[in-house]
N, C-alpha and C. Protein backbone atom coordinates (compact mmCIF):
# COMPACT_ATOMS: atom_id res chain seq x y z
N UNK A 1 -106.80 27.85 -2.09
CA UNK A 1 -106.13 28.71 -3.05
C UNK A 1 -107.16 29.64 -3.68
N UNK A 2 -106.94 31.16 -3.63
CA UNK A 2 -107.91 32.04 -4.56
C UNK A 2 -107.17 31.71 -5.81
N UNK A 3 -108.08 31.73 -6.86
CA UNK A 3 -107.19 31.60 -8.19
C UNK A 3 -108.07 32.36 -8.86
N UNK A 4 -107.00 33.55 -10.19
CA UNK A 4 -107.99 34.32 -10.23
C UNK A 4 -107.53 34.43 -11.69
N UNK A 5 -108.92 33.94 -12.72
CA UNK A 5 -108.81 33.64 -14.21
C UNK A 5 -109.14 34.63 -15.24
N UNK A 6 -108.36 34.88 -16.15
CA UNK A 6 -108.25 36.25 -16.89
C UNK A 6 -107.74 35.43 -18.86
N UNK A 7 -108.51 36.15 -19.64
CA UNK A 7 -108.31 35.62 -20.98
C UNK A 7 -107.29 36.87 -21.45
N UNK A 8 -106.34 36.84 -22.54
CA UNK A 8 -105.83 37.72 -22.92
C UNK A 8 -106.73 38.69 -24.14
N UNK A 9 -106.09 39.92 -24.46
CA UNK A 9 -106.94 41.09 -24.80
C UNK A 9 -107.01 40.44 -26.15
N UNK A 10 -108.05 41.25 -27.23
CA UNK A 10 -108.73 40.92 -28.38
C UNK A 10 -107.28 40.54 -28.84
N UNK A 11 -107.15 40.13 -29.86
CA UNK A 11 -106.31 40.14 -30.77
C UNK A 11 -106.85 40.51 -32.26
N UNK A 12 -105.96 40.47 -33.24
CA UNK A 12 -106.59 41.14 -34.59
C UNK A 12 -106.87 39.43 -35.55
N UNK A 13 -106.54 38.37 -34.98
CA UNK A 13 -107.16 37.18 -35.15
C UNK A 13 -108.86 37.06 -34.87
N UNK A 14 -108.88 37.04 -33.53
CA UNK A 14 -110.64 37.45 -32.98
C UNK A 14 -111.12 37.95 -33.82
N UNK A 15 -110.71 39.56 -33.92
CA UNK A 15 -111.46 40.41 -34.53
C UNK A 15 -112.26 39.85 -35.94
N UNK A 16 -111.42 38.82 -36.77
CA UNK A 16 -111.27 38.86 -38.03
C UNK A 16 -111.90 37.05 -38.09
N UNK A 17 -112.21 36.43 -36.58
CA UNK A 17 -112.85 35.38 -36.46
C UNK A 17 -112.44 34.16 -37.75
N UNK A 18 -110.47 34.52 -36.64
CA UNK A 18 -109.52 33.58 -37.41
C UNK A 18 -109.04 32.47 -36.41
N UNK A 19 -109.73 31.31 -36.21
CA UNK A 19 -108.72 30.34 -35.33
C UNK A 19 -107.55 30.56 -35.10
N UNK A 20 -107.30 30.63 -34.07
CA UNK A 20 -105.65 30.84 -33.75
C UNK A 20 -105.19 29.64 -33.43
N UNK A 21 -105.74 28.81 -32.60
CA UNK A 21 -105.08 27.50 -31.90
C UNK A 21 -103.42 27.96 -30.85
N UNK A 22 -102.26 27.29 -31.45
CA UNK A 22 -101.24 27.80 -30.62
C UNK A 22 -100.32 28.74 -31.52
N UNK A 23 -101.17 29.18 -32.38
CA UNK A 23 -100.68 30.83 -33.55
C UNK A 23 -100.19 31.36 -32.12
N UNK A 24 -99.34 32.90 -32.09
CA UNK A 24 -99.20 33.44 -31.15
C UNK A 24 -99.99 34.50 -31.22
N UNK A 25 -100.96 34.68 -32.19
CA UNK A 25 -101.39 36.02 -32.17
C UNK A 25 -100.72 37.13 -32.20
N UNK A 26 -101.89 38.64 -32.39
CA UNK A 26 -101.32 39.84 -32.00
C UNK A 26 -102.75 40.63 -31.72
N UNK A 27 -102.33 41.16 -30.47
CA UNK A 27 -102.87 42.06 -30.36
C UNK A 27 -103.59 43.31 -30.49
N UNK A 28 -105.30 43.55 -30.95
CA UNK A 28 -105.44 44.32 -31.45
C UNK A 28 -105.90 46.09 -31.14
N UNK A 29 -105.50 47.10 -31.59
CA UNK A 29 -105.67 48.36 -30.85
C UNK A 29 -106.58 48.15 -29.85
N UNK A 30 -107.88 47.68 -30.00
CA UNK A 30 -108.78 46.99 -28.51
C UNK A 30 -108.40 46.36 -27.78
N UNK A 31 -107.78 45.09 -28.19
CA UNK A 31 -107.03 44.21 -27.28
C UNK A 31 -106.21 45.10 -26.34
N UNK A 32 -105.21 46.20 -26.85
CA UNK A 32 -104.21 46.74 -26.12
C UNK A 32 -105.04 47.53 -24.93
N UNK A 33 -105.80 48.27 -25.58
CA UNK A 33 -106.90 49.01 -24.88
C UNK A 33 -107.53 47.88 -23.77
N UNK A 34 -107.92 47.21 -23.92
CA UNK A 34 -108.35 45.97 -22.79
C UNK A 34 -107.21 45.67 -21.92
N UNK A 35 -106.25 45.33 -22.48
CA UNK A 35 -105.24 44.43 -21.44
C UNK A 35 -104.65 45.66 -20.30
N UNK A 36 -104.60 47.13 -20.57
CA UNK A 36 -104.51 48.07 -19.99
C UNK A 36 -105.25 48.17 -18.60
N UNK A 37 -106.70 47.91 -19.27
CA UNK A 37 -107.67 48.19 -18.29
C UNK A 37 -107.61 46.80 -17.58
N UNK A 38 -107.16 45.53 -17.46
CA UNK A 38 -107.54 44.65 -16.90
C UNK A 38 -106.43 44.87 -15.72
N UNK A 39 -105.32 45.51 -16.46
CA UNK A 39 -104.31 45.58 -15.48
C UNK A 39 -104.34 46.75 -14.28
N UNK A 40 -105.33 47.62 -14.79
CA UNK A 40 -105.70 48.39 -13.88
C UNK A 40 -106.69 48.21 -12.60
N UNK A 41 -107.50 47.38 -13.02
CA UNK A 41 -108.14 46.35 -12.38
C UNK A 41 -107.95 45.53 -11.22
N UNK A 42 -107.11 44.44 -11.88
CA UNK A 42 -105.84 43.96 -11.07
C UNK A 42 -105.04 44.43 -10.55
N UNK A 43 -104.85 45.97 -10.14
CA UNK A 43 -103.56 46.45 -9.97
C UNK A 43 -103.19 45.85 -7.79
N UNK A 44 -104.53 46.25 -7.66
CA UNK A 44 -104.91 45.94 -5.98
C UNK A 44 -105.30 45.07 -5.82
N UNK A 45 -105.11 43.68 -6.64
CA UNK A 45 -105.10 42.38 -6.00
C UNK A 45 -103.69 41.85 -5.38
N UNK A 46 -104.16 41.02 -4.48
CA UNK A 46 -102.85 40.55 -4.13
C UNK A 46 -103.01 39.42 -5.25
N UNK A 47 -101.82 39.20 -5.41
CA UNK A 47 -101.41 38.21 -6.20
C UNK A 47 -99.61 38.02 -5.77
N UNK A 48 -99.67 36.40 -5.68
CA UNK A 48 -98.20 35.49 -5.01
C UNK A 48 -97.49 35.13 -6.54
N UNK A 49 -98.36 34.78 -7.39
CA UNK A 49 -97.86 34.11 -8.62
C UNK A 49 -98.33 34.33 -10.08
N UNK A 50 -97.78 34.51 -10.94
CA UNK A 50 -98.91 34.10 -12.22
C UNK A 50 -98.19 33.31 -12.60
N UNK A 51 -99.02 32.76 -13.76
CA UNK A 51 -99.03 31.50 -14.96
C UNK A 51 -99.78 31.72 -15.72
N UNK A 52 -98.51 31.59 -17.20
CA UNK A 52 -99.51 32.53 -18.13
C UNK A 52 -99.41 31.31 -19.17
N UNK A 53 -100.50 31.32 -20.29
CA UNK A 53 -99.63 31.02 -21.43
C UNK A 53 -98.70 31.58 -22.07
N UNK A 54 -97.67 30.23 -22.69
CA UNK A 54 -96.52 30.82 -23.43
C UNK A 54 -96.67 31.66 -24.89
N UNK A 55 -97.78 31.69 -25.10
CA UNK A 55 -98.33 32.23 -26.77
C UNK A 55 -98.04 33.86 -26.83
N UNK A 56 -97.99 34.56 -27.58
CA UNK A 56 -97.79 36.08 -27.42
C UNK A 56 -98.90 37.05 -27.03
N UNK A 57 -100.27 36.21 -27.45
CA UNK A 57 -101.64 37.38 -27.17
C UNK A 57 -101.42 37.66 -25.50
N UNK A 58 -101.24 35.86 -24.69
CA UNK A 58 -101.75 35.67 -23.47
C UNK A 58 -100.43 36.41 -22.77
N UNK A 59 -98.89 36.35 -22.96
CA UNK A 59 -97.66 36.24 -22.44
C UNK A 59 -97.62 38.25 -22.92
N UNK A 60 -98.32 38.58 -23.69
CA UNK A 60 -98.08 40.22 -24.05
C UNK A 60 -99.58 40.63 -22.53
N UNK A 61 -100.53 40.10 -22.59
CA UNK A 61 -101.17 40.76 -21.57
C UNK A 61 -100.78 40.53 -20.04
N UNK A 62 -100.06 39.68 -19.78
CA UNK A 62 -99.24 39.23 -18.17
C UNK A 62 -98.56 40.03 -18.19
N UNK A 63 -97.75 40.60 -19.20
CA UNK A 63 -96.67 41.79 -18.70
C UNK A 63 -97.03 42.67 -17.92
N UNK A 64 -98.29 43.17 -19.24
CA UNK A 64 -98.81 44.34 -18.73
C UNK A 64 -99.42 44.50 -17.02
N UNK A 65 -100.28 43.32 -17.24
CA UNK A 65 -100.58 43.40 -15.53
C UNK A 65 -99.72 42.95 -14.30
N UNK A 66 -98.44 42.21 -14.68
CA UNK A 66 -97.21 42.25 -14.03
C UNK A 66 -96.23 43.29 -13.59
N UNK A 67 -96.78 44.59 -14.41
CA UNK A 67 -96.07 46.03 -14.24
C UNK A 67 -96.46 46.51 -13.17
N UNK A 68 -97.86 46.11 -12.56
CA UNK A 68 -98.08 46.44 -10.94
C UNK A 68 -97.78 45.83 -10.26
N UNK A 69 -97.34 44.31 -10.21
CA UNK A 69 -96.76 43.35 -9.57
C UNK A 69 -95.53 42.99 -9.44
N UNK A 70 -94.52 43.99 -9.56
CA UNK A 70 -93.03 43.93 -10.31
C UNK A 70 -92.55 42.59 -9.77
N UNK A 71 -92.31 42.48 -8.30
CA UNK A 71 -91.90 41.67 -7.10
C UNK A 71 -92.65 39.88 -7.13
N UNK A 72 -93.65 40.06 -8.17
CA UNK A 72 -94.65 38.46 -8.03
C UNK A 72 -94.06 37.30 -9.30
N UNK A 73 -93.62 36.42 -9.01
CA UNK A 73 -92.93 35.47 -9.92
C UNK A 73 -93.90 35.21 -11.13
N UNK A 74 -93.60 35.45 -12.02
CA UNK A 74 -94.02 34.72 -13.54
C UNK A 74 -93.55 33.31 -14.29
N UNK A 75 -94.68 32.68 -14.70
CA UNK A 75 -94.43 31.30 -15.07
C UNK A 75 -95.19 31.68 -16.37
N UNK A 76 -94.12 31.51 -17.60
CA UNK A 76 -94.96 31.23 -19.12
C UNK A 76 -94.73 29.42 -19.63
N UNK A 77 -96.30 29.51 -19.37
CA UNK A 77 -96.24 27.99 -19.42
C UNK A 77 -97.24 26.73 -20.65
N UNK A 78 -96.96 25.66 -21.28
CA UNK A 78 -97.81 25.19 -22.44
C UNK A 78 -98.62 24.87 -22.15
N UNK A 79 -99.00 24.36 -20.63
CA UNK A 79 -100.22 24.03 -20.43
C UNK A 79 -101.61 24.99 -20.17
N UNK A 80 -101.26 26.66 -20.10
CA UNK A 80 -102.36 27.11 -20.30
C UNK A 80 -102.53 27.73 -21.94
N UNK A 81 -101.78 26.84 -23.39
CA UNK A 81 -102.19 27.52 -24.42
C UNK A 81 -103.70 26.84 -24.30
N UNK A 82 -103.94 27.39 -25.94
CA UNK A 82 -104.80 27.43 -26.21
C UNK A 82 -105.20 25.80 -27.35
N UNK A 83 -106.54 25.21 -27.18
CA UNK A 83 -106.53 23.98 -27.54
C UNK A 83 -105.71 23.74 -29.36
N UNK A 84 -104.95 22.80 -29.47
CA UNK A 84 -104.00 22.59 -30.56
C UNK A 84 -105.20 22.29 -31.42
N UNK A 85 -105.42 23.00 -33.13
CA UNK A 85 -106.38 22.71 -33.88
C UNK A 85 -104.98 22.66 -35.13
N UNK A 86 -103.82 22.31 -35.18
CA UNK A 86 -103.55 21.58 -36.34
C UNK A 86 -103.96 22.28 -37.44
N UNK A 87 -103.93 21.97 -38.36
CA UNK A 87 -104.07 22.19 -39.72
C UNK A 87 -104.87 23.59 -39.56
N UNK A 88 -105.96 23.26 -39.33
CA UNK A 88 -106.92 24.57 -38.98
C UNK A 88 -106.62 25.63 -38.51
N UNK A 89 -105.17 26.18 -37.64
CA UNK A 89 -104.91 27.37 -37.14
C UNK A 89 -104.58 28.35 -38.50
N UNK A 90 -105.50 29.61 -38.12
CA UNK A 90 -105.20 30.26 -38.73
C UNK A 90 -106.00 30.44 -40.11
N UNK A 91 -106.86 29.19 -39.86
CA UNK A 91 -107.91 29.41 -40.52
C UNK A 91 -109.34 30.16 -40.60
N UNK A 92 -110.56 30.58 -41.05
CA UNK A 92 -111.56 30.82 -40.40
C UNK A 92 -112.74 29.66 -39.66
N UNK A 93 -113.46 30.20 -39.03
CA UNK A 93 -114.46 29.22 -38.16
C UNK A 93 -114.86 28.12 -39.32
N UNK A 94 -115.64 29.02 -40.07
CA UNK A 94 -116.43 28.33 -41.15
C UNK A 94 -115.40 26.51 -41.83
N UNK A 95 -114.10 27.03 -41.68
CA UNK A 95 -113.73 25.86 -42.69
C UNK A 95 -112.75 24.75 -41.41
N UNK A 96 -113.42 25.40 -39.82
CA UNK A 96 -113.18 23.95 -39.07
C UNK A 96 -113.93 22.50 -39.22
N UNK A 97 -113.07 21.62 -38.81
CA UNK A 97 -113.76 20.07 -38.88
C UNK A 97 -113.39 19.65 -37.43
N UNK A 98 -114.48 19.67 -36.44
CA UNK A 98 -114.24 19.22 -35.44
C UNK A 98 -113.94 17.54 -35.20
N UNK A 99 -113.98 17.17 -36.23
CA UNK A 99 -113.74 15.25 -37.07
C UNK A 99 -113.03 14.95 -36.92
N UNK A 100 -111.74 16.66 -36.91
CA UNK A 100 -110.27 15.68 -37.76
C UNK A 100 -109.30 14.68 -36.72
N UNK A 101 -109.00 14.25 -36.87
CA UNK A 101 -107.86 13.31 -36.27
C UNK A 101 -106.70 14.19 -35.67
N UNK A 102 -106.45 15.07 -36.41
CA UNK A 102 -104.99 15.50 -35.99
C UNK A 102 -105.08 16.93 -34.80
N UNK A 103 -106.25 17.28 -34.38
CA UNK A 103 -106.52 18.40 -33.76
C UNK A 103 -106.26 17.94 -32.31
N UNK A 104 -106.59 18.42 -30.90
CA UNK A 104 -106.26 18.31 -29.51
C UNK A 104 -108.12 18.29 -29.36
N UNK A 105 -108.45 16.92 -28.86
CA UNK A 105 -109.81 16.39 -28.79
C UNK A 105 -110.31 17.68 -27.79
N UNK A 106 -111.35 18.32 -27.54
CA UNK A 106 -112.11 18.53 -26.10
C UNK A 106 -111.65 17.86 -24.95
N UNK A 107 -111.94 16.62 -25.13
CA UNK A 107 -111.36 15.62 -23.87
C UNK A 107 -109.83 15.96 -23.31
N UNK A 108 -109.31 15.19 -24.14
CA UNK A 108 -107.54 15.93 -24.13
C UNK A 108 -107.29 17.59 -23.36
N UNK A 109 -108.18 18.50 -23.92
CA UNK A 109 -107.55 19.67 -23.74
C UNK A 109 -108.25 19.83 -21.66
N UNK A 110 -109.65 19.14 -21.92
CA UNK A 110 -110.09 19.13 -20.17
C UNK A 110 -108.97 18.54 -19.32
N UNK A 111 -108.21 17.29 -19.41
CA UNK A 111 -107.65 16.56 -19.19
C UNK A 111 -106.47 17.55 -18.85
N UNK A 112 -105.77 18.11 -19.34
CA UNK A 112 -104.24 19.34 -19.43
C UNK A 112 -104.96 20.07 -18.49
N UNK A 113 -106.00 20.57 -18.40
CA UNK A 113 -106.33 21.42 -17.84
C UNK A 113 -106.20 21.10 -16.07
N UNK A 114 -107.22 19.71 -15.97
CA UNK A 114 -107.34 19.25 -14.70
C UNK A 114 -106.37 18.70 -14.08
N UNK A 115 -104.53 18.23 -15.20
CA UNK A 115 -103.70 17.63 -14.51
C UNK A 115 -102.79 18.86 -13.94
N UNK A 116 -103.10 19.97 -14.69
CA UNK A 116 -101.95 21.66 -14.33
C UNK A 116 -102.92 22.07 -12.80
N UNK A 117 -104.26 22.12 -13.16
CA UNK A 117 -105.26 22.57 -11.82
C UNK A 117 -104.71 21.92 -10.43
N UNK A 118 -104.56 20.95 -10.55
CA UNK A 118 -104.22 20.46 -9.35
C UNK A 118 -102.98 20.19 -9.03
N UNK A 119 -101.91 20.71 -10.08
CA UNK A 119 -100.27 20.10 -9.97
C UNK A 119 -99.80 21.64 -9.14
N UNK A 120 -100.87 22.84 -9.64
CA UNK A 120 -100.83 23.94 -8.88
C UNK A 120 -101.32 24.23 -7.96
N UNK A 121 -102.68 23.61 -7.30
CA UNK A 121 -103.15 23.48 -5.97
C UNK A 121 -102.18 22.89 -4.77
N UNK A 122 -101.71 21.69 -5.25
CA UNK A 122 -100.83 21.01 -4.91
C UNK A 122 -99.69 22.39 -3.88
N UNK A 123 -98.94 22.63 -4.93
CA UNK A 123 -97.83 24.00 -4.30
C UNK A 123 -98.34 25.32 -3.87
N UNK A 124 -99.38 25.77 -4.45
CA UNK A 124 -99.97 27.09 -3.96
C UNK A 124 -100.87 26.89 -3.40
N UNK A 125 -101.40 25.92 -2.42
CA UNK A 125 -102.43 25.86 -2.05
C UNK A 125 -102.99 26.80 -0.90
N UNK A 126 -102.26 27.58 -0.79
CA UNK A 126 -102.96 28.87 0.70
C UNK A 126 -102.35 29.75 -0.32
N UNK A 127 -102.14 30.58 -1.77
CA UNK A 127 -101.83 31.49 -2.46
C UNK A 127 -102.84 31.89 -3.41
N UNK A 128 -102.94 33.36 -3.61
CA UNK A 128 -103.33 33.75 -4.92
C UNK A 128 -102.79 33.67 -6.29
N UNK A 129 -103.46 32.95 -7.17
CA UNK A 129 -102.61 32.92 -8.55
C UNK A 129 -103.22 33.42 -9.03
N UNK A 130 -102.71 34.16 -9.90
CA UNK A 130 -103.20 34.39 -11.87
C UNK A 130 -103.14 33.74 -12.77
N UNK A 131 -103.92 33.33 -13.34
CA UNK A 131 -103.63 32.61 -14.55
C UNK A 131 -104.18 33.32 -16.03
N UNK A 132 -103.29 33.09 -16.92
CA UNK A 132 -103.48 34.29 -18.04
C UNK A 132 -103.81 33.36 -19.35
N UNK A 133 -104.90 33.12 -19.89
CA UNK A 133 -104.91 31.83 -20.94
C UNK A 133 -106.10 32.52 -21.81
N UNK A 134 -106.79 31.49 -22.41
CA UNK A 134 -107.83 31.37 -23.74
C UNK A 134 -108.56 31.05 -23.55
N UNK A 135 -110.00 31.74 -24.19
CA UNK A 135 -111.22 30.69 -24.54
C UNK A 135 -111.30 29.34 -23.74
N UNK A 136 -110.70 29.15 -24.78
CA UNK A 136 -110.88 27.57 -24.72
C UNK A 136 -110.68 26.30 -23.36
N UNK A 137 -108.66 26.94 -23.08
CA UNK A 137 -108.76 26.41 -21.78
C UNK A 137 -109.17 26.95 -20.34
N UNK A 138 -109.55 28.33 -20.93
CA UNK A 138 -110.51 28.68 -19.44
C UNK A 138 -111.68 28.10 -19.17
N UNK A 139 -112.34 27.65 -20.31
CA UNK A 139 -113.55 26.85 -20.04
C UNK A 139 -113.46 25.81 -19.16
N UNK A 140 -112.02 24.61 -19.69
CA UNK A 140 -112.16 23.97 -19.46
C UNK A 140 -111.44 23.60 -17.81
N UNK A 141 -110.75 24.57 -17.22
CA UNK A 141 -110.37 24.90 -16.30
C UNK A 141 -111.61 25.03 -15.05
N UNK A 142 -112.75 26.08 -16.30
CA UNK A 142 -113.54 26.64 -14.99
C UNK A 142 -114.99 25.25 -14.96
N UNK A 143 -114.65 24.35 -16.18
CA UNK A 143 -115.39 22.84 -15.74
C UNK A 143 -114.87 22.21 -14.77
N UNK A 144 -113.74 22.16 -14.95
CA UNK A 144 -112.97 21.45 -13.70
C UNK A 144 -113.80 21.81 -12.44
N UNK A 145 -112.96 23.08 -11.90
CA UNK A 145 -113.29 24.19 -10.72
C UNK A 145 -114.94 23.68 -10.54
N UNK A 146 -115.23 23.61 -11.47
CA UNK A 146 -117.59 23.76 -10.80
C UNK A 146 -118.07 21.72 -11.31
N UNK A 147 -116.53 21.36 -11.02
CA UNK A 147 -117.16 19.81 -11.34
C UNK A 147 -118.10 19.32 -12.62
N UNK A 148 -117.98 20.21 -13.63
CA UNK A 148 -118.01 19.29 -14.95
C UNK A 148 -117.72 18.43 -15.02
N UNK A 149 -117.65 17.90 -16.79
CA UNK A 149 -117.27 17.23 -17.53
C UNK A 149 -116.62 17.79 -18.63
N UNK A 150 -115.95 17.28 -19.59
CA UNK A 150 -115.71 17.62 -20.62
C UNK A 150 -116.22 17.94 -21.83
N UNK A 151 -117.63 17.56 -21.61
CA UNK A 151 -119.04 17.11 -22.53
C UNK A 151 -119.59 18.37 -22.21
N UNK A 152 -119.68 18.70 -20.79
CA UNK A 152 -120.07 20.35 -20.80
C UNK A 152 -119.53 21.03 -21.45
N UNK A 153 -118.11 21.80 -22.20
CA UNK A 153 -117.66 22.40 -22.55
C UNK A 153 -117.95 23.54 -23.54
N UNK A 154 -119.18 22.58 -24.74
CA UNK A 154 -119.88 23.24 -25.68
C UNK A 154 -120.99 24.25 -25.22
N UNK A 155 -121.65 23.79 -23.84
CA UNK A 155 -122.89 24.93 -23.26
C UNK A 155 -122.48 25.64 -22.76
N UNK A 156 -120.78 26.01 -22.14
CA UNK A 156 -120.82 26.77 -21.49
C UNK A 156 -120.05 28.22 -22.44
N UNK A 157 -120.55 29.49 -21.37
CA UNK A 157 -120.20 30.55 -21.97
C UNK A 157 -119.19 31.06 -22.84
N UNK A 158 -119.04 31.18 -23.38
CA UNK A 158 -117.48 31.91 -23.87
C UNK A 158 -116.72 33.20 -23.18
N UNK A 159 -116.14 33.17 -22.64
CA UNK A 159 -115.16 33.82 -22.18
C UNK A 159 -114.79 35.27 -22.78
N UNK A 160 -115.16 36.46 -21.95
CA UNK A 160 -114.89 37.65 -22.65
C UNK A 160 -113.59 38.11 -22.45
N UNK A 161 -112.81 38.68 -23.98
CA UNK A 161 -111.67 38.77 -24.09
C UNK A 161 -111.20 40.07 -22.57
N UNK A 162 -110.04 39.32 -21.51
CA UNK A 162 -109.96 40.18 -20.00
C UNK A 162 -110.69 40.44 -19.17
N UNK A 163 -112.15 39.49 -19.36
CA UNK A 163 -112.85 38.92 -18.74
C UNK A 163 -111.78 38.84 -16.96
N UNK A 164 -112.57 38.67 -16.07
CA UNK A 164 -112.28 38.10 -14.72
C UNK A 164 -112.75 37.53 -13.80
N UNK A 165 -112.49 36.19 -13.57
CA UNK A 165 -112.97 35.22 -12.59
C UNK A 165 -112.31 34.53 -11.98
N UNK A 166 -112.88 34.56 -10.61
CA UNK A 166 -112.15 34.53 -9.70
C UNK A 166 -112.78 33.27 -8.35
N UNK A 167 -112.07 31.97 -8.41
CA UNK A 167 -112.54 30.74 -7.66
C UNK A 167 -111.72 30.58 -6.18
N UNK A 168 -112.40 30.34 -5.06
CA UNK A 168 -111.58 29.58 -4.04
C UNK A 168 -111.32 28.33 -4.22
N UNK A 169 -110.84 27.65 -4.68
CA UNK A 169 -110.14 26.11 -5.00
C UNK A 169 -109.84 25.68 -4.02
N UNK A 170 -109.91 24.29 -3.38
CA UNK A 170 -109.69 23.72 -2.87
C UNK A 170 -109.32 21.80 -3.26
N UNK A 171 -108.29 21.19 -3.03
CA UNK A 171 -108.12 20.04 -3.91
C UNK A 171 -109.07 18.98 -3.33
N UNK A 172 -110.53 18.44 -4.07
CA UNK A 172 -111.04 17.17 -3.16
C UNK A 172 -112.64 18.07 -2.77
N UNK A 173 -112.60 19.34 -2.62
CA UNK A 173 -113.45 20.07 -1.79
C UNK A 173 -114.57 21.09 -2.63
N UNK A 174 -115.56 21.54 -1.99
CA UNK A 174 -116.23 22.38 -2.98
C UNK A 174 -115.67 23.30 -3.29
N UNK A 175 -116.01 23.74 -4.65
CA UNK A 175 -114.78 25.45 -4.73
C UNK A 175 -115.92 26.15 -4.92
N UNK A 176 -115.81 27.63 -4.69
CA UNK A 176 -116.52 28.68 -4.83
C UNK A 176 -116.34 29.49 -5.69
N UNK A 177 -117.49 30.05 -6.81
CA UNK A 177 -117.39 31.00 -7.37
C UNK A 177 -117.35 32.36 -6.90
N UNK A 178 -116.18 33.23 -6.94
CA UNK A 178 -116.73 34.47 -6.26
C UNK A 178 -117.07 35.47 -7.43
N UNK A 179 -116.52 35.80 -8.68
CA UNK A 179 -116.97 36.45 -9.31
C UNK A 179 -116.43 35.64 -11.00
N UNK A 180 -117.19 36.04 -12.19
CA UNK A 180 -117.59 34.82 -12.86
C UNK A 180 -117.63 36.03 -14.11
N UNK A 181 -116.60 35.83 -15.07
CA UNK A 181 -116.34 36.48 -16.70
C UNK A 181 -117.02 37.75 -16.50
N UNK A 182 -116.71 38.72 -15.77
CA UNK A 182 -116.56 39.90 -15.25
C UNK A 182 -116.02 40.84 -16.42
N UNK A 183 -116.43 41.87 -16.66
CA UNK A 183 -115.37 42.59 -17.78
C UNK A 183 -116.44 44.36 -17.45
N UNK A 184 -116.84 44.33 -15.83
CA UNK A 184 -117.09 45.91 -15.95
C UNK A 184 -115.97 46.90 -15.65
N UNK A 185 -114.74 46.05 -16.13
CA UNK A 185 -113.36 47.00 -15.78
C UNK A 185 -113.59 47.70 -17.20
N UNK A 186 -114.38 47.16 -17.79
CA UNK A 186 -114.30 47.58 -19.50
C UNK A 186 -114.96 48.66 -19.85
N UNK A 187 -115.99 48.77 -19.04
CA UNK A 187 -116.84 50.18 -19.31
C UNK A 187 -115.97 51.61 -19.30
């Protein structure tokens, strides 16, 4: 399976370095400006499927790049939101408690990640997908994909907002990076 991983555009949350968790966001004049260009980007990929999150930042930028894909099935789905922080959405960075009890552990959110990764390898396995998500579970998606852990999650990069990366997956097998949080559609 090529599977090919994309974060949705800024939102005016980001900007303002407001936890969103499963907030739906909104999109900010950059963001719009980004999700444009990602879709332009994407316009000459093949793509069989997407799967987006159901949230509004991630489910407002699939449209957009679905407008070149009129004919390719769309799936808005919970397992690519973004990790559940409870109380804390909508808060700023500063006044998270990664402690609390009531939030969606790291572990947990790798776990969603690696049981959707392969429930979709499974059916698309000779297809190109899109997948349209967050931060957070792209990380933990692209631990999966390069054989992490969940414990990796904190070293690895952060994800640029329409960023693009793009894995050969295979279920059991090595997967390949072909191109890795990409965003010179942005220049």
């Amino acid at each position: 399976m090529r599977l090919i991983l994309t974060r949705h555009g800024e939102t005016e949350e980001n900007a303002a370095e407001i936890m969103q968790g499963h907030l739906p966001g909104k999109l900010s004049p950059l963001g719009i400006k980004q999700v444009q260009k990602v879709a332009l980007r994407l316009k000459e990929e093949k793509i069989d499927f997407f799967y987006s999150s159901d949230l509004a930042r991630s489910l407002e930028t699939t449209k957009e790049i679905a407008k070149f894909h009129p004919n390719t099935p769309v799936k808005f789905v919970t397992e690519l939101r973004e990790r559940f922080l409870a109380e804390f959405q909508g808060k700023k960075r500063s006044e998270f408690d990664s402690q609390s009890k009531t939030i969606e552990t790291v572990e947990e959110m790798f776990e969603r990640a690696k049981h959707f990764l392969k429930k979709v390898i499974s059916k698309h396995h000779k297809d190109t997908i899109l997948f349209v998500g967050h931060n957070g579970i792209n990380q933990a998606l692209i631990a999966v994909i390069t054989s992490k852990k969940y414990q990796d999650l904190g070293k690895m990069v952060s994800q640029h907002n329409t960023s693009i990366s793009i894995f050969e997956v295979e279920e059991g097998k090595n997967n390949k990076i072909i191109l890795y949080n990409c965003i010179e559609h942005l220049n």
